[in-house]
N, C-alpha and C. Protein backbone atom coordinates (compact mmCIF):
# COMPACT_ATOMS: atom_id res chain seq x y z
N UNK A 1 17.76 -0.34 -19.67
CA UNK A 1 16.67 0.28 -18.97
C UNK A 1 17.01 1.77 -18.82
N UNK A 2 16.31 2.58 -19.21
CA UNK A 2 16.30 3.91 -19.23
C UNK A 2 15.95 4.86 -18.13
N UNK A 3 16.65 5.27 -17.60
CA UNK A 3 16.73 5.67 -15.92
C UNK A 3 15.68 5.05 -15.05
N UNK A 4 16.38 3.72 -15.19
CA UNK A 4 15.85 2.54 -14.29
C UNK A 4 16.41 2.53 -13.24
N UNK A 5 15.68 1.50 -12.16
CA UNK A 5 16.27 1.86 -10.87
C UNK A 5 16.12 0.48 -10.52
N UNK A 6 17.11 -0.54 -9.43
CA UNK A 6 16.72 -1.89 -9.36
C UNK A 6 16.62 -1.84 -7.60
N UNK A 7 15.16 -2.76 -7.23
CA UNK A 7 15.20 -3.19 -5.89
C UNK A 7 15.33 -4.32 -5.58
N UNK A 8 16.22 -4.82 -4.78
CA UNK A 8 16.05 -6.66 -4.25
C UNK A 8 14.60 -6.78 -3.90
N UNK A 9 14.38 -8.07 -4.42
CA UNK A 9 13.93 -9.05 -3.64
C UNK A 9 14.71 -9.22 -1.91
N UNK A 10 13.22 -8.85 -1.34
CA UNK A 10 13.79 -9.11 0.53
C UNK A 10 13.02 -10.29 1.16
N UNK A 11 13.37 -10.75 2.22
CA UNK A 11 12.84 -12.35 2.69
C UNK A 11 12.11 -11.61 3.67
N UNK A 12 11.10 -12.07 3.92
CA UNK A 12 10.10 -12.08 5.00
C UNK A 12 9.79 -13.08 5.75
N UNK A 13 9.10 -13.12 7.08
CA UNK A 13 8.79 -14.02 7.83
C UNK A 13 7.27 -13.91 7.69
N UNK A 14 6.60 -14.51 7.48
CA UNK A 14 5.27 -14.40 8.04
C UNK A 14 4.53 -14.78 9.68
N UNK A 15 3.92 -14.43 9.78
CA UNK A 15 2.85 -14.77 11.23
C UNK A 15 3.02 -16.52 11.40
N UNK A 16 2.89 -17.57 10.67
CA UNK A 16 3.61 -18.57 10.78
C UNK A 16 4.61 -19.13 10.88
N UNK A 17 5.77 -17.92 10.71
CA UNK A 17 7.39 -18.69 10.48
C UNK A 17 7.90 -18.74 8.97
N UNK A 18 7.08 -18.86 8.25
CA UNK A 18 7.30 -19.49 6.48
C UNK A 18 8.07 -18.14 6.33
N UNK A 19 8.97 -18.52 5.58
CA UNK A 19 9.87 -17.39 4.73
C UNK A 19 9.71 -17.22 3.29
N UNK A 20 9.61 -15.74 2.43
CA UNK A 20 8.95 -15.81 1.40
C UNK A 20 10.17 -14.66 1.19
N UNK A 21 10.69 -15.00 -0.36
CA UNK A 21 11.33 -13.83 -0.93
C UNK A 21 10.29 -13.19 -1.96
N UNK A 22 10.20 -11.86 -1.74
CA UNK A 22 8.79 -10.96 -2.83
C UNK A 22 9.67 -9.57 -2.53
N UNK A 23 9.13 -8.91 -3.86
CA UNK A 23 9.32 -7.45 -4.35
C UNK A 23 9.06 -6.55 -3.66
N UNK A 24 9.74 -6.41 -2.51
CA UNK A 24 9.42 -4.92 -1.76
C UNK A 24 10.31 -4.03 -2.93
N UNK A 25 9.18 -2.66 -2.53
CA UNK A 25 10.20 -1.52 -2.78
C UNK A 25 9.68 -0.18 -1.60
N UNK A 26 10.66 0.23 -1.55
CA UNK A 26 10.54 1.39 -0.65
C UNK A 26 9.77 2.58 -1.38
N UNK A 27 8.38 3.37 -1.38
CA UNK A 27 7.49 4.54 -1.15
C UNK A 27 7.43 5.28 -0.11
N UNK A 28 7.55 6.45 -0.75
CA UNK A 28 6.82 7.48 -0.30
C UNK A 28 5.49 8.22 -0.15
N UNK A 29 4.25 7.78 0.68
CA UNK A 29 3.10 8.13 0.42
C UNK A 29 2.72 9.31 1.39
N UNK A 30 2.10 10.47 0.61
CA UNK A 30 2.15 12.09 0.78
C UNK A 30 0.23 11.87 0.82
N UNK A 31 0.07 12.95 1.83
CA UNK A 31 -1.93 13.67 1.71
C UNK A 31 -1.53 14.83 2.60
N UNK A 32 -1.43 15.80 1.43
CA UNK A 32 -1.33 17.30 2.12
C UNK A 32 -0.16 17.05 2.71
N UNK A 33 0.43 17.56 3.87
CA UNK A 33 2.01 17.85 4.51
C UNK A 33 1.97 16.56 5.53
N UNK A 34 1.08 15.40 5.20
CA UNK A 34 1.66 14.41 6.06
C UNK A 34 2.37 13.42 4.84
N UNK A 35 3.52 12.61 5.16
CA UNK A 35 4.32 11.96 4.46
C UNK A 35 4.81 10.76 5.56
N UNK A 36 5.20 9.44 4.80
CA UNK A 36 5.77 8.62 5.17
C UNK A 36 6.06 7.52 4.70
N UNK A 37 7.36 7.18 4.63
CA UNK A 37 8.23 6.13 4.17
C UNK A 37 7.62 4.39 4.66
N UNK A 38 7.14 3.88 3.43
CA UNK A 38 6.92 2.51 3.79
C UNK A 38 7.59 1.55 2.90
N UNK A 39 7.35 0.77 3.18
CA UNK A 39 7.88 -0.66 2.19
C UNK A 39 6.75 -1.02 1.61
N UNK A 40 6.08 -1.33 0.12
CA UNK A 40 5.33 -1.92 -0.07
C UNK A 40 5.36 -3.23 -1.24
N UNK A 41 4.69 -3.91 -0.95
CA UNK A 41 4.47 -5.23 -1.93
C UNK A 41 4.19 -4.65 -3.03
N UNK A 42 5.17 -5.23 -4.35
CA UNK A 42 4.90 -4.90 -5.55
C UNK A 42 4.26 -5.93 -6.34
N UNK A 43 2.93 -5.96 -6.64
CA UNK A 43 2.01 -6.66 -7.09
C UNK A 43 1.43 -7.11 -8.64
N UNK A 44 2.21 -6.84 -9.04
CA UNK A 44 1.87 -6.66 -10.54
C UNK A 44 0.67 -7.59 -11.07
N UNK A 45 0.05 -8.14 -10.41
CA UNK A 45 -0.96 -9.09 -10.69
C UNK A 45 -2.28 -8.72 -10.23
N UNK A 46 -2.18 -7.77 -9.08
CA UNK A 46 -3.26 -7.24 -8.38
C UNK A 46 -3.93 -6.68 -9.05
N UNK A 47 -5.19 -6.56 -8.89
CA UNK A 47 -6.52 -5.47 -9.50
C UNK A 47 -6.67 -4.37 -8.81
N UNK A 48 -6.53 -4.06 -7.11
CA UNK A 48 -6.55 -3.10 -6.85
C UNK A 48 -4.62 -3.32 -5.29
N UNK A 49 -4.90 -1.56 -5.29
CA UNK A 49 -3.60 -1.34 -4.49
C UNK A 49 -4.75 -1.45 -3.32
N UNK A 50 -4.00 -2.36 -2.30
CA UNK A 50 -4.70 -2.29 -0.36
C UNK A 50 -3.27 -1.39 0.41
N UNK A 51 -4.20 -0.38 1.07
CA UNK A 51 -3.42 0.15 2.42
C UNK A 51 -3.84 -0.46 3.67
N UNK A 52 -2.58 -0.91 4.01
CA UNK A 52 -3.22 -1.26 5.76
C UNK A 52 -3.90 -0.33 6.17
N UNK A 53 -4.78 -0.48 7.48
CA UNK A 53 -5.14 0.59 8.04
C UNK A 53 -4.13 1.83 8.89
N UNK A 54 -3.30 0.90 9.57
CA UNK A 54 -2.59 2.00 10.69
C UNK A 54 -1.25 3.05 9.52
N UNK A 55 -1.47 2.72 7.92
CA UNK A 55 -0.43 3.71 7.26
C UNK A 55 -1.68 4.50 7.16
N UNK A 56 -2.88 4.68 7.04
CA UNK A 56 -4.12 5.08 6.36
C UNK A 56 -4.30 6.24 7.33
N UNK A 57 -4.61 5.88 9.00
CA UNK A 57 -4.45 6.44 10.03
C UNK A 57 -3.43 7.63 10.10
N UNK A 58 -1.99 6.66 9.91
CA UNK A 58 -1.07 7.89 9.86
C UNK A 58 -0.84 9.15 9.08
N UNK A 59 -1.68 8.87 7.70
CA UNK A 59 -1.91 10.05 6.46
C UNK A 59 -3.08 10.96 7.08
N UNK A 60 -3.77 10.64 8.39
CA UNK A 60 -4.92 11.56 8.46
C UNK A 60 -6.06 10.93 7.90
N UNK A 61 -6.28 9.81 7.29
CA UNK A 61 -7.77 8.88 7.37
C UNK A 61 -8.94 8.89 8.13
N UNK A 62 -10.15 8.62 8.32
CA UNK A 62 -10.95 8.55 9.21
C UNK A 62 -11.39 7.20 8.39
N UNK A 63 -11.89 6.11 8.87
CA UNK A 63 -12.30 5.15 8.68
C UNK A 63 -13.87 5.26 8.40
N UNK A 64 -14.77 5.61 9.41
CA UNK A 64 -16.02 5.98 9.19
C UNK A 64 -16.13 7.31 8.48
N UNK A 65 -15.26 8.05 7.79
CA UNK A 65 -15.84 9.02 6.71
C UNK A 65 -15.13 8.14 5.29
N UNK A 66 -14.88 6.64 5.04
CA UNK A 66 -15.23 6.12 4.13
C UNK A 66 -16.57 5.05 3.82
N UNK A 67 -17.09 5.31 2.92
CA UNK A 67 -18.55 4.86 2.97
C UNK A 67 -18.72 3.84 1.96
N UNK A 68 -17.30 3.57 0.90
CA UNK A 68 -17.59 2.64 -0.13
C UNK A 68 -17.00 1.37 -0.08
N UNK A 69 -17.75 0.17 0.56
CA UNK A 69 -17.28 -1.05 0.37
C UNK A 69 -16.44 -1.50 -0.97
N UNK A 70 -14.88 -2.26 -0.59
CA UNK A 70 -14.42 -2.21 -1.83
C UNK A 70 -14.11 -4.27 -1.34
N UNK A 71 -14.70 -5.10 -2.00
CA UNK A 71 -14.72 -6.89 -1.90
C UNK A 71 -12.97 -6.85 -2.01
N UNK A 72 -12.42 -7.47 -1.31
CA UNK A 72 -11.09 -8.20 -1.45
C UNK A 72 -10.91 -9.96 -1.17
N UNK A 73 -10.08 -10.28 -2.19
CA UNK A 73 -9.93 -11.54 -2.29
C UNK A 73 -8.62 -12.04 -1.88
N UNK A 74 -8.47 -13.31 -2.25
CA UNK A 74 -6.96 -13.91 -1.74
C UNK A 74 -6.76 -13.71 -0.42
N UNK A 75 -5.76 -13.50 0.26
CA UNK A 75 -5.48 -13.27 1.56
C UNK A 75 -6.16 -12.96 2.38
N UNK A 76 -6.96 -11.51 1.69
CA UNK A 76 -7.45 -10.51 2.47
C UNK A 76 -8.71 -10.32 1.99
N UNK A 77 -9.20 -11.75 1.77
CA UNK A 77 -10.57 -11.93 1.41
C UNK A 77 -11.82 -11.80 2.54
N UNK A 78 -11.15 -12.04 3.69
CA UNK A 78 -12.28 -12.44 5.11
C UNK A 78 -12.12 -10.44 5.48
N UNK A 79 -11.32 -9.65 5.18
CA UNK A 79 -10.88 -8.86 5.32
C UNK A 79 -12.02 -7.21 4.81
N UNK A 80 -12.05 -6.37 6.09
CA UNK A 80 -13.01 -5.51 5.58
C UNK A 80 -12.26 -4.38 4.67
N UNK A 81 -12.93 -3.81 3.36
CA UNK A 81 -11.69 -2.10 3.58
C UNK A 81 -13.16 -1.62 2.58
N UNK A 82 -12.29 -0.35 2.57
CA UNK A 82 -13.39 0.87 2.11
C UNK A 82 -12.33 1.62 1.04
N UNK A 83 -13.05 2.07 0.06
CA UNK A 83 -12.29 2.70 -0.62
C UNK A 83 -12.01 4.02 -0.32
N UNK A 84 -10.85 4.40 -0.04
CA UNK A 84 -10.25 5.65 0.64
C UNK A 84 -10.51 6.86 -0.27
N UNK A 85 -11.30 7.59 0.28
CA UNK A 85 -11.66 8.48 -0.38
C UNK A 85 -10.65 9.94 -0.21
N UNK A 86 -9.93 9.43 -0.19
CA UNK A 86 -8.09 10.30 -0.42
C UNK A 86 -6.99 9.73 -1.63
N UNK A 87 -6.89 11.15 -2.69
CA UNK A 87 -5.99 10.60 -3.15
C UNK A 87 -4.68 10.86 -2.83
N UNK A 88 -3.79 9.60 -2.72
CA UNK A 88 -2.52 10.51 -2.20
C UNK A 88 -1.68 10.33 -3.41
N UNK A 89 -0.51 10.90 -3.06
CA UNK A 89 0.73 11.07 -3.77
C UNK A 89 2.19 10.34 -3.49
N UNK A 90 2.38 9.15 -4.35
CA UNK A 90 3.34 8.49 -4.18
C UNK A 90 4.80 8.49 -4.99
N UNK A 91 5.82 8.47 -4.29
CA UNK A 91 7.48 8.94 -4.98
C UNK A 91 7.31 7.48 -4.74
N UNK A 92 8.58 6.81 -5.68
CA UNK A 92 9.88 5.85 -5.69
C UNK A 92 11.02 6.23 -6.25
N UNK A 93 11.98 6.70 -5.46
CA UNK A 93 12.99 6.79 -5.98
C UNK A 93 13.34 7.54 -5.99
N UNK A 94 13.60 8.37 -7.64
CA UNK A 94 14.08 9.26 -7.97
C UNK A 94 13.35 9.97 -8.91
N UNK A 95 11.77 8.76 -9.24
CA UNK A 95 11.06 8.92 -10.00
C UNK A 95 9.89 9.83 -9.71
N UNK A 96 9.06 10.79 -10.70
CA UNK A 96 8.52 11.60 -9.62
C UNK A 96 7.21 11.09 -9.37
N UNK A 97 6.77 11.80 -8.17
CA UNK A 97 5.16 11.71 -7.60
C UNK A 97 4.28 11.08 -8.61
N UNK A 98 3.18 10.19 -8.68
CA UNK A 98 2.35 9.89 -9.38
C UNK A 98 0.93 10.10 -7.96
N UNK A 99 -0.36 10.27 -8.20
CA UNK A 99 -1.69 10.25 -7.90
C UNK A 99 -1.69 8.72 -7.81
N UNK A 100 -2.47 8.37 -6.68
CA UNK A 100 -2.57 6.65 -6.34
C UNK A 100 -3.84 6.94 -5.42
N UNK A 101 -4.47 5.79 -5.39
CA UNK A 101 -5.97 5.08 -4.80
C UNK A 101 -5.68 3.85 -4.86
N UNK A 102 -6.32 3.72 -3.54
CA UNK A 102 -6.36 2.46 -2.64
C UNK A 102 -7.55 1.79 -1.81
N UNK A 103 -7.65 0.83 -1.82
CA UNK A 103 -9.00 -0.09 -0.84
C UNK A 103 -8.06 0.18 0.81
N UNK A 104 -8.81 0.49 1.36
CA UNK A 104 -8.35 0.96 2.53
C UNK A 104 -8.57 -0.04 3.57
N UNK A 105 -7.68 -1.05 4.07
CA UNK A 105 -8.47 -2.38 5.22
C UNK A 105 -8.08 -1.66 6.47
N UNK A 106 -9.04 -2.85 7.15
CA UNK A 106 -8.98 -2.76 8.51
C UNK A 106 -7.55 -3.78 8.97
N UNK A 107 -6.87 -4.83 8.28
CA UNK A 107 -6.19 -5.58 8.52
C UNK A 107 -5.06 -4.62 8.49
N UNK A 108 -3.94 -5.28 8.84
CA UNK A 108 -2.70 -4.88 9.32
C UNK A 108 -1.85 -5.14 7.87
């Protein structure tokens, strides 16, 4: 692998107790001079990337100045979001910044 970089698999608890090992990796998500370090689910199966709301909040979001219903399924199917009409800027690593968009929920 050519300046590859490897992340564990980390165990989680869920809201029930059940323990699940899945692909976190640690991001950096940037909008203008706000920044902050999250963990996110690496999805490789997904159709679209979801931001919780309260990381969405913390970038400077407004919820009601998004206006585009975006349908989510699986989990976060009963689940409202809007497509964030911010693009931000995401690091991993060592790798640089890429442009990213996201369905923006109200869920946690």
């Amino acid at each position: 692998m050519l300046n590859g970089q490897r992340y564990p698999f980390i165990d989680r608890i869920n809201s029930i107790g059940q323990t699940s090992t899945l692909p976190y990796l640690p991001i950096a998500l940037s909008n203008g001079n706000k920044s902050i370090e999250v963990m996110a689910l690496l999805d490789t199966g997904a159709s679209v990337s979801v931001l919780p709301y309260e990381i969405g909040i913390q970038l400077g979001a407004i919820w009601e100045n998004q206006t585009l219903a975006i349908p989510l399924s699986g989990n976060l199917g009963q689940s409202e979001a809007r497509g964030l009409g911010l693009v931000l800027s995401g690091t991993v690593g060592k790798f640089a910044s890429v442009p990213l968009v996201f369905a923006w929920t109200r869920s946690t």
